[in-house]
N, C-alpha and C. Protein backbone atom coordinates (compact mmCIF):
# COMPACT_ATOMS: atom_id res chain seq x y z
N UNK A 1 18.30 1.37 11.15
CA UNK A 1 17.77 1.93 9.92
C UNK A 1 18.00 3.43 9.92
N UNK A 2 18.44 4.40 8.89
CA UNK A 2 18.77 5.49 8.57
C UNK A 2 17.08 6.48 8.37
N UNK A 3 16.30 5.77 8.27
CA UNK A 3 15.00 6.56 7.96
C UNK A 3 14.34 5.99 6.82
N UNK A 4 15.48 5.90 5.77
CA UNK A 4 14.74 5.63 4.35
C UNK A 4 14.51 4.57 3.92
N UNK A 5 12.85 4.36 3.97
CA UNK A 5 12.53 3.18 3.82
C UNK A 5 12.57 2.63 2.92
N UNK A 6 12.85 3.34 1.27
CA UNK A 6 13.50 2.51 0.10
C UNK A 6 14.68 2.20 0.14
N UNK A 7 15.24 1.99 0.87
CA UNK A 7 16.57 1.42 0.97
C UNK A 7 16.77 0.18 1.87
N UNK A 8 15.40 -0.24 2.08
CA UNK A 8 15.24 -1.47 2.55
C UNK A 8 14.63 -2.42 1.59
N UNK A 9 15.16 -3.88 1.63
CA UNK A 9 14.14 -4.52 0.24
C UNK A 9 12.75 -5.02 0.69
N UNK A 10 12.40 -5.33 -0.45
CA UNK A 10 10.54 -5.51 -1.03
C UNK A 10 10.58 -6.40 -0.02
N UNK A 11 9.33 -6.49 0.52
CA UNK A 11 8.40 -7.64 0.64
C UNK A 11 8.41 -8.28 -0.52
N UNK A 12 8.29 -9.72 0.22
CA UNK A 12 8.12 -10.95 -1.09
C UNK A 12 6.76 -10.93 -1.59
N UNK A 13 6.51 -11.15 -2.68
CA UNK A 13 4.87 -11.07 -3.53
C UNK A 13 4.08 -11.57 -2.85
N UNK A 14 4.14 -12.78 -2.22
CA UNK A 14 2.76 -13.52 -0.85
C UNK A 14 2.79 -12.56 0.14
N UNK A 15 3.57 -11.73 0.25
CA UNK A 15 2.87 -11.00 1.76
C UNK A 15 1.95 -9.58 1.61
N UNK A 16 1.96 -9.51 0.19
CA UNK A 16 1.04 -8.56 -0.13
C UNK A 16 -0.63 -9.00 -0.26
N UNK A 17 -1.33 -7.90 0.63
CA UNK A 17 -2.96 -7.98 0.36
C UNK A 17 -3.66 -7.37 -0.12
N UNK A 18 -4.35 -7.87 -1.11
CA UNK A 18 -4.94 -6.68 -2.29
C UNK A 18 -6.27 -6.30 -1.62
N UNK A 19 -6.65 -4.78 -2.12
CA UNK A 19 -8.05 -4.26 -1.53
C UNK A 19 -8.17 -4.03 -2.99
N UNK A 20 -9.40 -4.44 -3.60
CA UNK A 20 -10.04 -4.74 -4.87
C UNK A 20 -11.36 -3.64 -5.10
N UNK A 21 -11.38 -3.10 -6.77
CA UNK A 21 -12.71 -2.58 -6.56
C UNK A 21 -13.24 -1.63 -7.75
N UNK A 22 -13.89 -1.32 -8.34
CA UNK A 22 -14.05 -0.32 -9.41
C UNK A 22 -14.48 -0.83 -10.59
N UNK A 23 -13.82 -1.90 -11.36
CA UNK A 23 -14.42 -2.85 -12.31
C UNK A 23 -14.96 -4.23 -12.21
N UNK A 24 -15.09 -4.54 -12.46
CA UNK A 24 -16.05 -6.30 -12.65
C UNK A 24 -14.99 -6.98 -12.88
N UNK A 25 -13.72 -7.16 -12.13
CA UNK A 25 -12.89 -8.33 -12.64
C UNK A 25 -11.93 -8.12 -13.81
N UNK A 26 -11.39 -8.91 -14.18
CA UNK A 26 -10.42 -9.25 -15.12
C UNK A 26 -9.35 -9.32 -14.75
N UNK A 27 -8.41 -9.02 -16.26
CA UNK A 27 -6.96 -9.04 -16.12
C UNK A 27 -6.38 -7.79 -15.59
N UNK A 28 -7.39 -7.13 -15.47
CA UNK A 28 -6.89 -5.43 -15.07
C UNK A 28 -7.85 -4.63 -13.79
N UNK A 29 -8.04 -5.62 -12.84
CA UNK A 29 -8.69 -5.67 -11.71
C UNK A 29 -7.87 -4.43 -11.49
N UNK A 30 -9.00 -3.05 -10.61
CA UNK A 30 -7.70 -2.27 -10.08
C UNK A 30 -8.53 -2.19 -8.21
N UNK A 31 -6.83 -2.81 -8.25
CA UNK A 31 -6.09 -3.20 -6.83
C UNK A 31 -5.11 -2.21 -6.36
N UNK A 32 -5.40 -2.04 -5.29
CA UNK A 32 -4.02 -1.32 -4.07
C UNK A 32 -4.08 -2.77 -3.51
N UNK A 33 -2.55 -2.78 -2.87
CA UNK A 33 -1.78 -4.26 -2.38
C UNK A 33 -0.83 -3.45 -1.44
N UNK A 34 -1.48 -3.96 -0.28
CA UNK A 34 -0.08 -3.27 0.69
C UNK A 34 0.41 -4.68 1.28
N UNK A 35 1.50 -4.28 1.81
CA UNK A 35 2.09 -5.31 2.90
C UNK A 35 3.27 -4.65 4.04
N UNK A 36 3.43 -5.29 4.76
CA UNK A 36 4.35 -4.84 6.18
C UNK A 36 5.34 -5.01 5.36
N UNK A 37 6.74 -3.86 5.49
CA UNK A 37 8.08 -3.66 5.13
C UNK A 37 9.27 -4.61 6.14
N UNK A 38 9.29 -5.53 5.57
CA UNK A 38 10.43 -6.30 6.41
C UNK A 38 11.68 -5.42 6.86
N UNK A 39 11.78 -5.95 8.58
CA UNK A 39 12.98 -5.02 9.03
C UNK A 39 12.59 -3.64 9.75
N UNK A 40 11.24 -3.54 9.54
CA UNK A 40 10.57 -2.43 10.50
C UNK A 40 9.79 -2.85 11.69
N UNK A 41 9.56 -1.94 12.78
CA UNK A 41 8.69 -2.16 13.37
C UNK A 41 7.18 -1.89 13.34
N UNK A 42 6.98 -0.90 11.75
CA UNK A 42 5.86 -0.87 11.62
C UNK A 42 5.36 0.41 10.39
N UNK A 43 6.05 -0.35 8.58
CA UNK A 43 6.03 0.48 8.10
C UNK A 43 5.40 -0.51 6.73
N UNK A 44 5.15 0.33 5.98
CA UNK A 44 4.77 -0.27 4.67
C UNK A 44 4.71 -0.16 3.47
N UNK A 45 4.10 -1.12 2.29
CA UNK A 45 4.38 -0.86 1.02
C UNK A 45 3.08 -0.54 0.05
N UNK A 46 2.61 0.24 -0.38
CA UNK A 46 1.71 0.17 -1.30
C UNK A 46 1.57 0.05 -2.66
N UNK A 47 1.42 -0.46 -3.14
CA UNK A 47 1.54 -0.46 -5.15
C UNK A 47 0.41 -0.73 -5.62
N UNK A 48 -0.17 0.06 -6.79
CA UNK A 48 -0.78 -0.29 -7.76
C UNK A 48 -0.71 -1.51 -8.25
N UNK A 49 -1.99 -2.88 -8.53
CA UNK A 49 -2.05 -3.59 -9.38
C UNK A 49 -2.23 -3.44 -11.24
N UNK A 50 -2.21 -2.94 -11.42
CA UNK A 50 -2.86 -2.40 -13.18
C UNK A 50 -1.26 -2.22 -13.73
N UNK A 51 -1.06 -2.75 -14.54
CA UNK A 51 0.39 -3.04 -15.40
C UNK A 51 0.68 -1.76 -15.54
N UNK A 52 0.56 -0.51 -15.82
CA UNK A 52 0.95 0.90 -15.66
C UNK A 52 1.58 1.16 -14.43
N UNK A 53 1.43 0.66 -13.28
CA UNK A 53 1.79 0.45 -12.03
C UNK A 53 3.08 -0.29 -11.67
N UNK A 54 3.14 -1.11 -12.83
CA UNK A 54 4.33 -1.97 -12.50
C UNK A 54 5.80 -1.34 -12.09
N UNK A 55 6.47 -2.19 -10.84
CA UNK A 55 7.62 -1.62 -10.61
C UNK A 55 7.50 -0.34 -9.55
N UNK A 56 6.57 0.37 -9.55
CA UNK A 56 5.99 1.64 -8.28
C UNK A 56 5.39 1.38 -7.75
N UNK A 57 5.82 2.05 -6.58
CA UNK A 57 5.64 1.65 -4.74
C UNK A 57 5.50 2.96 -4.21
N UNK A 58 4.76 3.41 -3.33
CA UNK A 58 4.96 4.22 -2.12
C UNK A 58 5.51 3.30 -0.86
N UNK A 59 5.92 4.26 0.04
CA UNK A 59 6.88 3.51 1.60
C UNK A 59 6.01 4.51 2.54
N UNK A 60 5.34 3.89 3.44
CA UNK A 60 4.88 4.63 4.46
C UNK A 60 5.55 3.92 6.20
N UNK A 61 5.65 5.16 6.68
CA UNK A 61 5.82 4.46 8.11
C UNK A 61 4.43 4.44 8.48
N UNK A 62 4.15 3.47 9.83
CA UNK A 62 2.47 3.44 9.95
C UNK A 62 1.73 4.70 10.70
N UNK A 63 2.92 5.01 11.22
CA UNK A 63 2.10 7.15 11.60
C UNK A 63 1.78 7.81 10.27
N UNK A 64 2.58 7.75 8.96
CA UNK A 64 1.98 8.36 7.63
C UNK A 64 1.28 7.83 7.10
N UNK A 65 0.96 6.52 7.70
CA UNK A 65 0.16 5.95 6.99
C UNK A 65 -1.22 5.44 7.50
N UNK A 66 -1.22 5.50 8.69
CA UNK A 66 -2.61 5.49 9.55
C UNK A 66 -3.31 7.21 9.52
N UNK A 67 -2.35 7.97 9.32
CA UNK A 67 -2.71 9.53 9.19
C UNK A 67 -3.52 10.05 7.76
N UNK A 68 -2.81 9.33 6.85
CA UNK A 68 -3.64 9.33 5.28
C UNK A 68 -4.99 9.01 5.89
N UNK A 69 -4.94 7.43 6.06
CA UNK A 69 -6.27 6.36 5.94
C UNK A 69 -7.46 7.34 6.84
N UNK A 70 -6.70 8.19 7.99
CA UNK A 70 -8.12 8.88 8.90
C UNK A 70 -8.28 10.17 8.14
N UNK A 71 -7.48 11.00 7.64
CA UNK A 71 -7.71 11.89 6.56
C UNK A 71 -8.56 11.46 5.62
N UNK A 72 -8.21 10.38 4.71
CA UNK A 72 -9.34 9.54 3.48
C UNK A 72 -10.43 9.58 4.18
N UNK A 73 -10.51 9.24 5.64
CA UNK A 73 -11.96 8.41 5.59
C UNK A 73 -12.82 10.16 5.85
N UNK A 74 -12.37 10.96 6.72
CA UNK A 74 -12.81 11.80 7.16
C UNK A 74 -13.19 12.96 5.86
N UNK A 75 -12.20 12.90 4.90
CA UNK A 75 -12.42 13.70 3.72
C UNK A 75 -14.03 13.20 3.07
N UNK A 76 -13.93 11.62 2.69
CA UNK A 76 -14.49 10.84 2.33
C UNK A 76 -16.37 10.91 2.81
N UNK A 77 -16.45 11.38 4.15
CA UNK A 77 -17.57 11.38 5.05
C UNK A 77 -18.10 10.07 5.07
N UNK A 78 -17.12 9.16 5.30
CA UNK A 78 -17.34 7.43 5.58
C UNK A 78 -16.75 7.26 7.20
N UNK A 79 -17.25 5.87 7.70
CA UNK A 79 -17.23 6.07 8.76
C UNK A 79 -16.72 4.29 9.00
N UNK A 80 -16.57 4.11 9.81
CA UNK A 80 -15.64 2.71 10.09
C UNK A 80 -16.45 2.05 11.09
């Protein structure tokens, strides 16, 4: 792999897991859905559920992306 992780293809739609939350349901549940990037040893995909979202992705490797999540939580003053 060259680095760039959009230049690898999607995960298939079942391997994504949605983290849910903010409204009561519906057709416009808003969801983040990540899943493992096939072909890595340890990188990933995030997208918006909410039809405005459609088609956009962030690509994280899991050092940028375990580095966000302890930043969030620590910004956040939540604790795990």
């Amino acid at each position: 792999m060259d680095g760039n992780l959009y230049a690898l293809s999607a995960p298939t739609p079942d391997a994504f897991a949605d983290f849910c939350g903010g409204n009561a349901g519906g057709p416009h549940e808003t969801c983040v859905s990540l899943a493992a990037l096939p072909g890595t040893d340890a990188s990933f995909v995030i997208r918006d559920s909410k039809p405005e979202g459609a088609g956009k992705e962030l690509r994280f490797t899991g050092t940028e992306l375990d580095d966000f999540a302890t930043g969030w939580v620590r910004t956040r003053g939540l604790s795990l």
